[in-house]
Protein backbone atom coordinates (compact mmCIF):
# COMPACT_ATOMS: atom_id res chain seq x y z
CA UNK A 1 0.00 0.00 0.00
CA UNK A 2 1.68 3.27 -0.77
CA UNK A 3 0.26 6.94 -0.13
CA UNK A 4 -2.99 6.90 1.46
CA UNK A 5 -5.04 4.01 -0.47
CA UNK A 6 -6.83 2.32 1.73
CA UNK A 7 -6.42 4.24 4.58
CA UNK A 8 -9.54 5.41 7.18
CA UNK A 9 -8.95 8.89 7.49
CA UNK A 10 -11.16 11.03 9.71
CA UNK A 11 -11.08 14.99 8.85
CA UNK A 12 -13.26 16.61 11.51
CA UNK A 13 -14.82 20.11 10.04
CA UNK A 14 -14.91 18.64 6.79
CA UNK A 15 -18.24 20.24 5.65
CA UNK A 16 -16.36 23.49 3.71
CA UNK A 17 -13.64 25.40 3.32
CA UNK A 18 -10.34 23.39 4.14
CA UNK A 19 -12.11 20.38 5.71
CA UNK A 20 -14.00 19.76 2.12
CA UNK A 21 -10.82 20.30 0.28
CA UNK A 22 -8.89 17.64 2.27
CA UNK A 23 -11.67 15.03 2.06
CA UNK A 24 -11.94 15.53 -1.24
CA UNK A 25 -8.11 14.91 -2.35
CA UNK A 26 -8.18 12.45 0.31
CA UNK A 27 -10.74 10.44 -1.46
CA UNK A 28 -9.33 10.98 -4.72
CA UNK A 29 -6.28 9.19 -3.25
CA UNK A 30 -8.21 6.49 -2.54
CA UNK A 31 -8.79 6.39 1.21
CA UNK A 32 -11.52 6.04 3.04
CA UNK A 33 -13.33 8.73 4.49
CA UNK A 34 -15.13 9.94 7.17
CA UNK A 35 -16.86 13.59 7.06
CA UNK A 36 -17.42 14.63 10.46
CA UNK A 37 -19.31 17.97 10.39
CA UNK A 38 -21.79 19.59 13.25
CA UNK A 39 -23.20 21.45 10.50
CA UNK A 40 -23.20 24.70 12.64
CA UNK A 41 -22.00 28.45 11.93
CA UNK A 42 -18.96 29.79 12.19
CA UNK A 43 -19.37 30.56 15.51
CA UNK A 44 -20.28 27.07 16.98
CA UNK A 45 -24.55 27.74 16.56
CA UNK A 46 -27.08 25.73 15.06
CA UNK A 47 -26.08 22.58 13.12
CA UNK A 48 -27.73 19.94 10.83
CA UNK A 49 -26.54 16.93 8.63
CA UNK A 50 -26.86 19.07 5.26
CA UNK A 51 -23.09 20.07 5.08
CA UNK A 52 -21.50 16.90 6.11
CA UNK A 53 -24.37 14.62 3.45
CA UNK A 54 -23.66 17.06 0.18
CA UNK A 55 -19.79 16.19 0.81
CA UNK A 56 -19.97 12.39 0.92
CA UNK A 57 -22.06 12.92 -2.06
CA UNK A 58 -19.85 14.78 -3.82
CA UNK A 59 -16.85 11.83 -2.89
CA UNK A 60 -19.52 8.76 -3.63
CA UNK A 61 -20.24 10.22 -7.25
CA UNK A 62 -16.93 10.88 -8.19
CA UNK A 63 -16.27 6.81 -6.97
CA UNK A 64 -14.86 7.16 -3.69
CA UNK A 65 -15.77 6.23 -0.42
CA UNK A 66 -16.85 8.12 2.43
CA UNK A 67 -19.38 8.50 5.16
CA UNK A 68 -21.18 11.10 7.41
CA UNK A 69 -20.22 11.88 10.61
CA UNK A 70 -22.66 14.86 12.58
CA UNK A 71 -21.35 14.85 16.13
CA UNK A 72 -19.92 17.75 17.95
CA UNK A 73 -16.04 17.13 18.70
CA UNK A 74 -16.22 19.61 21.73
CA UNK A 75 -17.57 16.66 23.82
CA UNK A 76 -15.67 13.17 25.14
CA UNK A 77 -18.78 10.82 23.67
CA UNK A 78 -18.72 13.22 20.51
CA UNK A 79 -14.94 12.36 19.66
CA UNK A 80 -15.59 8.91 20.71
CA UNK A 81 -18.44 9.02 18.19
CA UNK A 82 -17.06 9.88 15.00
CA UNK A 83 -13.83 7.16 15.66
CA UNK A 84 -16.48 4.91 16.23
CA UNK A 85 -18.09 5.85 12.99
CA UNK A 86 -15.02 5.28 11.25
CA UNK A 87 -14.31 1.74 12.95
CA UNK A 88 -18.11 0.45 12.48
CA UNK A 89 -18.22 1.79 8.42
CA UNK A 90 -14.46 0.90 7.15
CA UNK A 91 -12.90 -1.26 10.15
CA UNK A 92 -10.39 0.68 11.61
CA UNK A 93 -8.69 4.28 11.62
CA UNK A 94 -5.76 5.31 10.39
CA UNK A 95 -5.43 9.26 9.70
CA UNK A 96 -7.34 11.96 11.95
CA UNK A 97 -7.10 15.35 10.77
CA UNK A 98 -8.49 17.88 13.15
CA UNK A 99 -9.74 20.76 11.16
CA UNK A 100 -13.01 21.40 12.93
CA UNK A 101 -12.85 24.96 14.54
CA UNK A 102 -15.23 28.32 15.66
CA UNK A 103 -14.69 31.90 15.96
CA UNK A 104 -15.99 33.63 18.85
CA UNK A 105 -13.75 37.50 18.42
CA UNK A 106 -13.48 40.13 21.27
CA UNK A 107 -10.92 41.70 22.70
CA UNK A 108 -9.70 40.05 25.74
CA UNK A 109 -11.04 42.78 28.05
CA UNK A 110 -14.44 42.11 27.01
CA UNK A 111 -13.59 38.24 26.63
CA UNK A 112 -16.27 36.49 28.98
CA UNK A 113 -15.60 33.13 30.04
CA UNK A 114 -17.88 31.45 27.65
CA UNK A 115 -16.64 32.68 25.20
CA UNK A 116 -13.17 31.67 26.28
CA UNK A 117 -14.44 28.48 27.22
CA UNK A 118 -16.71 27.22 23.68
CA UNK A 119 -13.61 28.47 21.84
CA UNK A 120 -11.12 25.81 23.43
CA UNK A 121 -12.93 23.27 23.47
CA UNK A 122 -13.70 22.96 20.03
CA UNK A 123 -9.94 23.83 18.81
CA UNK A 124 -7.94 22.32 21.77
CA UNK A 125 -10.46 19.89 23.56
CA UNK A 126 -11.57 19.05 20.17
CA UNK A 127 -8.64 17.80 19.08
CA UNK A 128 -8.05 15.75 22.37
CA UNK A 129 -11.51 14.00 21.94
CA UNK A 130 -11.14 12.28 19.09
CA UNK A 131 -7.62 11.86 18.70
CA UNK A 132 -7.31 10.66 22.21
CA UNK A 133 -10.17 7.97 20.93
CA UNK A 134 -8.36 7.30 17.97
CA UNK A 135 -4.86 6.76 20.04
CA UNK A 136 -5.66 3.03 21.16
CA UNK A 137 -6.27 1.81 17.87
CA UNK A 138 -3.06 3.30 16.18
CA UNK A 139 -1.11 2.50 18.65
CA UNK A 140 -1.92 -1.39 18.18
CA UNK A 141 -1.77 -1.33 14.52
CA UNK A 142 1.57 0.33 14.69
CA UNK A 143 0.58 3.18 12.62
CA UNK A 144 -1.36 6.25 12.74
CA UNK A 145 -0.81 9.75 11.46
CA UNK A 146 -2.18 12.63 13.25
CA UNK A 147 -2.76 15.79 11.77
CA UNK A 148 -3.76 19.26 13.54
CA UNK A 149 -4.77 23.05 12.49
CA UNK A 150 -2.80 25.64 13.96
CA UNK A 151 -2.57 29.08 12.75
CA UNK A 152 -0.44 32.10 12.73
CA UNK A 153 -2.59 34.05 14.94
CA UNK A 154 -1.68 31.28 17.47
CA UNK A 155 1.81 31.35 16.50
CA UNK A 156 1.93 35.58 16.41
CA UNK A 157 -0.67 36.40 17.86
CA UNK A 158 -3.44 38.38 16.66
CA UNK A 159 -6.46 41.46 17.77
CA UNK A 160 -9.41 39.99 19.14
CA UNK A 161 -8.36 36.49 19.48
CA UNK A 162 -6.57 35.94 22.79
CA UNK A 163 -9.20 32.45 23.17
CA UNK A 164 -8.38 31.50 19.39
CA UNK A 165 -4.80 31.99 19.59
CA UNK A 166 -4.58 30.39 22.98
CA UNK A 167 -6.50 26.85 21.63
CA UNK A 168 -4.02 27.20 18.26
CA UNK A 169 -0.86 27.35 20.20
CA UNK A 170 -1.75 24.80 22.60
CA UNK A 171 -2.16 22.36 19.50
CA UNK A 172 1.36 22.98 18.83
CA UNK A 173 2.39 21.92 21.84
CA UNK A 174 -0.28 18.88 21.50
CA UNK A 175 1.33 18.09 18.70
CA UNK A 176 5.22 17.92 19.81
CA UNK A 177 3.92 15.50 22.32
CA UNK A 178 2.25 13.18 20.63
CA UNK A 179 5.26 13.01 18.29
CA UNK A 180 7.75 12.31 21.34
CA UNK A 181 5.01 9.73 22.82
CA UNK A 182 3.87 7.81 18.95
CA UNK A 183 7.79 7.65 18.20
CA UNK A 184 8.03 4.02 18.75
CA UNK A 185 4.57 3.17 17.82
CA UNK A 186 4.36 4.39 14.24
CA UNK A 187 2.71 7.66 15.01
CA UNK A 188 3.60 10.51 13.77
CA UNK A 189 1.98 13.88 14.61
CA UNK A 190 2.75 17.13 12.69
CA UNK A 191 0.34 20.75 12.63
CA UNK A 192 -0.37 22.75 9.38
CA UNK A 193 -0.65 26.14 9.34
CA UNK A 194 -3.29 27.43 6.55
CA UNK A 195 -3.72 30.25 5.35
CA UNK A 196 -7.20 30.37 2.96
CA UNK A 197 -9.76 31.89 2.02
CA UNK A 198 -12.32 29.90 4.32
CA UNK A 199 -15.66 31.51 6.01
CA UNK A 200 -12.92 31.94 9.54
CA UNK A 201 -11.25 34.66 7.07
CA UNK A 202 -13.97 35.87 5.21
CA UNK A 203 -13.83 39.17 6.75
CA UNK A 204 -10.10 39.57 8.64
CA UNK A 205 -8.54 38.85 4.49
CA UNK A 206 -8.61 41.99 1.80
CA UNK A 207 -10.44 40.79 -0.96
CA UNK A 208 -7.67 40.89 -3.13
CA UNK A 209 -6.31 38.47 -0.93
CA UNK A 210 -8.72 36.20 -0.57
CA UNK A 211 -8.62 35.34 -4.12
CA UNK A 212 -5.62 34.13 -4.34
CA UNK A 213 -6.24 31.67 -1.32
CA UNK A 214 -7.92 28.63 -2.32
CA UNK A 215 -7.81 26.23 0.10
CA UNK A 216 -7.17 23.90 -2.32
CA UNK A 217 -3.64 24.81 -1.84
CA UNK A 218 -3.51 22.93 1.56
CA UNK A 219 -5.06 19.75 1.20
CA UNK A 220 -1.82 18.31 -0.84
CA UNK A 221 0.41 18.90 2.35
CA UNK A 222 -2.23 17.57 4.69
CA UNK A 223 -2.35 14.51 2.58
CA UNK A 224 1.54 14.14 2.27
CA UNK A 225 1.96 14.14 5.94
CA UNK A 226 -1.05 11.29 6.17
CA UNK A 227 0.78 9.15 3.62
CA UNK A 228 3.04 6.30 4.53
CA UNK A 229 5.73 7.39 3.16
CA UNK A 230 5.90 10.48 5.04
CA UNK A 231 7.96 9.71 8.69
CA UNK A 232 8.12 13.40 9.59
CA UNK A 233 7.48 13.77 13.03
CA UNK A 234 6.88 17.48 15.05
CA UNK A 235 6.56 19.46 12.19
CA UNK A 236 4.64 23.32 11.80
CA UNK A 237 4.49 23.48 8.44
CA UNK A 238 3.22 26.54 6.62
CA UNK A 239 0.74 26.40 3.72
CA UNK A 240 -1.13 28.85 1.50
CA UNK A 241 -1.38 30.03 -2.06
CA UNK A 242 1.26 28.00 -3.23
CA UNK A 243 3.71 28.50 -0.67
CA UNK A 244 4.83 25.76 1.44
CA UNK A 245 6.95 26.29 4.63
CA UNK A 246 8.17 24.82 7.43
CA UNK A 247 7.69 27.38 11.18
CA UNK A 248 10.16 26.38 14.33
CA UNK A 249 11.22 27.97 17.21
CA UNK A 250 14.40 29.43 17.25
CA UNK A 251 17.43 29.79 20.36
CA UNK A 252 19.30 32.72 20.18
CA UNK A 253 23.25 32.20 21.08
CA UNK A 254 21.93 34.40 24.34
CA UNK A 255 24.12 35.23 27.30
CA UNK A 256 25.86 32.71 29.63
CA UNK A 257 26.48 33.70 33.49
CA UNK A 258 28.98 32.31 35.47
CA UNK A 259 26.75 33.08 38.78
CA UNK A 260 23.51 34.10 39.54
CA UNK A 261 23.41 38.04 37.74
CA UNK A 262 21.71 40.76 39.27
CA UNK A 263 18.79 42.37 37.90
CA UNK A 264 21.06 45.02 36.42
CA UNK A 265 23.41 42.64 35.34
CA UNK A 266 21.36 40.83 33.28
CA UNK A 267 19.55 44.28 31.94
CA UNK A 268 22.93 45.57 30.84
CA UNK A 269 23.07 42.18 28.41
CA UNK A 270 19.42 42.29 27.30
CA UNK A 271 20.62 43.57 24.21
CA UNK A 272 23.16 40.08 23.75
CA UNK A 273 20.17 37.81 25.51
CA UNK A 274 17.54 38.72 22.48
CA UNK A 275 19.73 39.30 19.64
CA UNK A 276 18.79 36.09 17.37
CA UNK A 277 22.08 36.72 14.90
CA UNK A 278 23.60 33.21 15.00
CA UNK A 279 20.11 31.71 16.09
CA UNK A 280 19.52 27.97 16.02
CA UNK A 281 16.79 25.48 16.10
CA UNK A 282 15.43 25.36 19.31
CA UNK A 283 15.52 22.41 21.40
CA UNK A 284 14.18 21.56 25.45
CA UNK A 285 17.24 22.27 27.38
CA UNK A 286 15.78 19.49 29.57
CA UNK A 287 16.20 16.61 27.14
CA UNK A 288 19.18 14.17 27.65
């Protein structure tokens, strides 16, 4: 088996915008499919099977296989539910790419905690709930490829999004873990970072912009990293219009003390501490 033929692949969100897009090349790869969609707006309301249905139509008439999958991944019996759609339809699950996600935009001083609190745990709690149900299975197969959506407001930052950004980053960090922990079990765990025109950036992308940012363009790296083939492990890898890129954190060369500085000391460096000329990948000074 090479690529992803044959493969159960589970793309969460996958009722528009990027989610479609990957199910769609997915299928046309020849895996098998499961569209897991809520069928809600943007911002987490309402919901209905329509989305999630006119997808697996669209992958059944072209000759590939897929099913429906309507339940919400913010929940622990939701994320249970669509791996168990995936086992009882086609057998197993191999590939879970968590691209559902909601919007709810205020600055933080206005931030409430619900809206903190829906935002994470469809990103970040999402993400947990059905990978975590997915985890047994790959782990005894010896193989699995997990795939999650960060984004460069989580990476930089970004107005209005403190909850957004917080749930993004935290994937990141999701994601290095799960790479470190599937290692020896033929897991690998990587994020993508998309940028595309999408109803999330309807309104924060010019126009101008927007056109040029099918997501179209991201579904071929989501599928590389779900292929066989593809070991890469811990990865943020940048994709939009065209352009493909890998993100890392980088060490500066920094300052070394011999003893404990004082406060002034280690002011009077600051300049040497943050200056990133020489930088290298970074690394967790903690590792043996």
């Amino acid at each position: 088996m090479a690529g992803v033929e044959g493969r159960v692949v589970v793309v969460t969100g996958a009722g528009g915008g990027l989610g479609r897009s990957h199910a769609l090349l997915f299928a046309q790869h020849g895996a098998k499919v499961v569209v897991n969609d809520l069928g809600g707006d943007r911002a987490g309301s309402g919901g209905g099977t329509s989305m999630a249905d006119k997808v697996v139509a669209e992958i059944t008439q072209a000759g590939g296989e897929a099913v429906a999958s309507y339940e919400s991944v913010a929940d622990a019996s939701g994320g249970q539910g669509v791996i168990d759609t995936a086992r009882d339809a086609f057998g197993g699950i191999d590939v879970v790419v968590n691209n559902a996600g909601i919007l709810r935009d205020v600055s933080f001083q206005k931030m409430t905690e619900a809206q903190w609190d829906t935002v994470l745990r469809v990103h970040l709690y999402g993400t947990y709930n059905v990978t975590h149900a997915a985890w047994p299975h790959m782990r005894e197969q010896g193989f699995g490829r997990v795939i999650v959506t960060t984004s460069t407001s989580g990476l930089f930052g970004n107005f209005g999004q403190a909850n957004y950004a917080a749930a993004k980053m935290g994937l990141v960090g999701l994601a290095n873990t799960l790479a470190i922990e599937g290692a020896k079990y033929g897991i690998t765990a990587n994020a993508v970072v998309p940028i595309a025109a999408t109803r999330m950036t309807e309104d924060v992308l010019d126009p101008d912009v927007l056109e040029r940012l099918d997501p179209a363009y991201v579904s071929p790296l989501v599928v590389h990293l779900a292929t066989e083939e593809c070991t890469d492990t811990g990865q943020v890898v940048l994709a939009g219009g065209g352009a493909y890129s890998r993100l890392a954190l980088m060490q500066a060369p920094g300052k070394r003390f011999p003893d404990v500085p004082t406060v002034e000391e280690l002011a009077a460096s600051w300049d040497e501490v943050t200056d990133l000329e020489g930088a290298t990948l970074g690394h967790n000074p903690l590792d043996k």
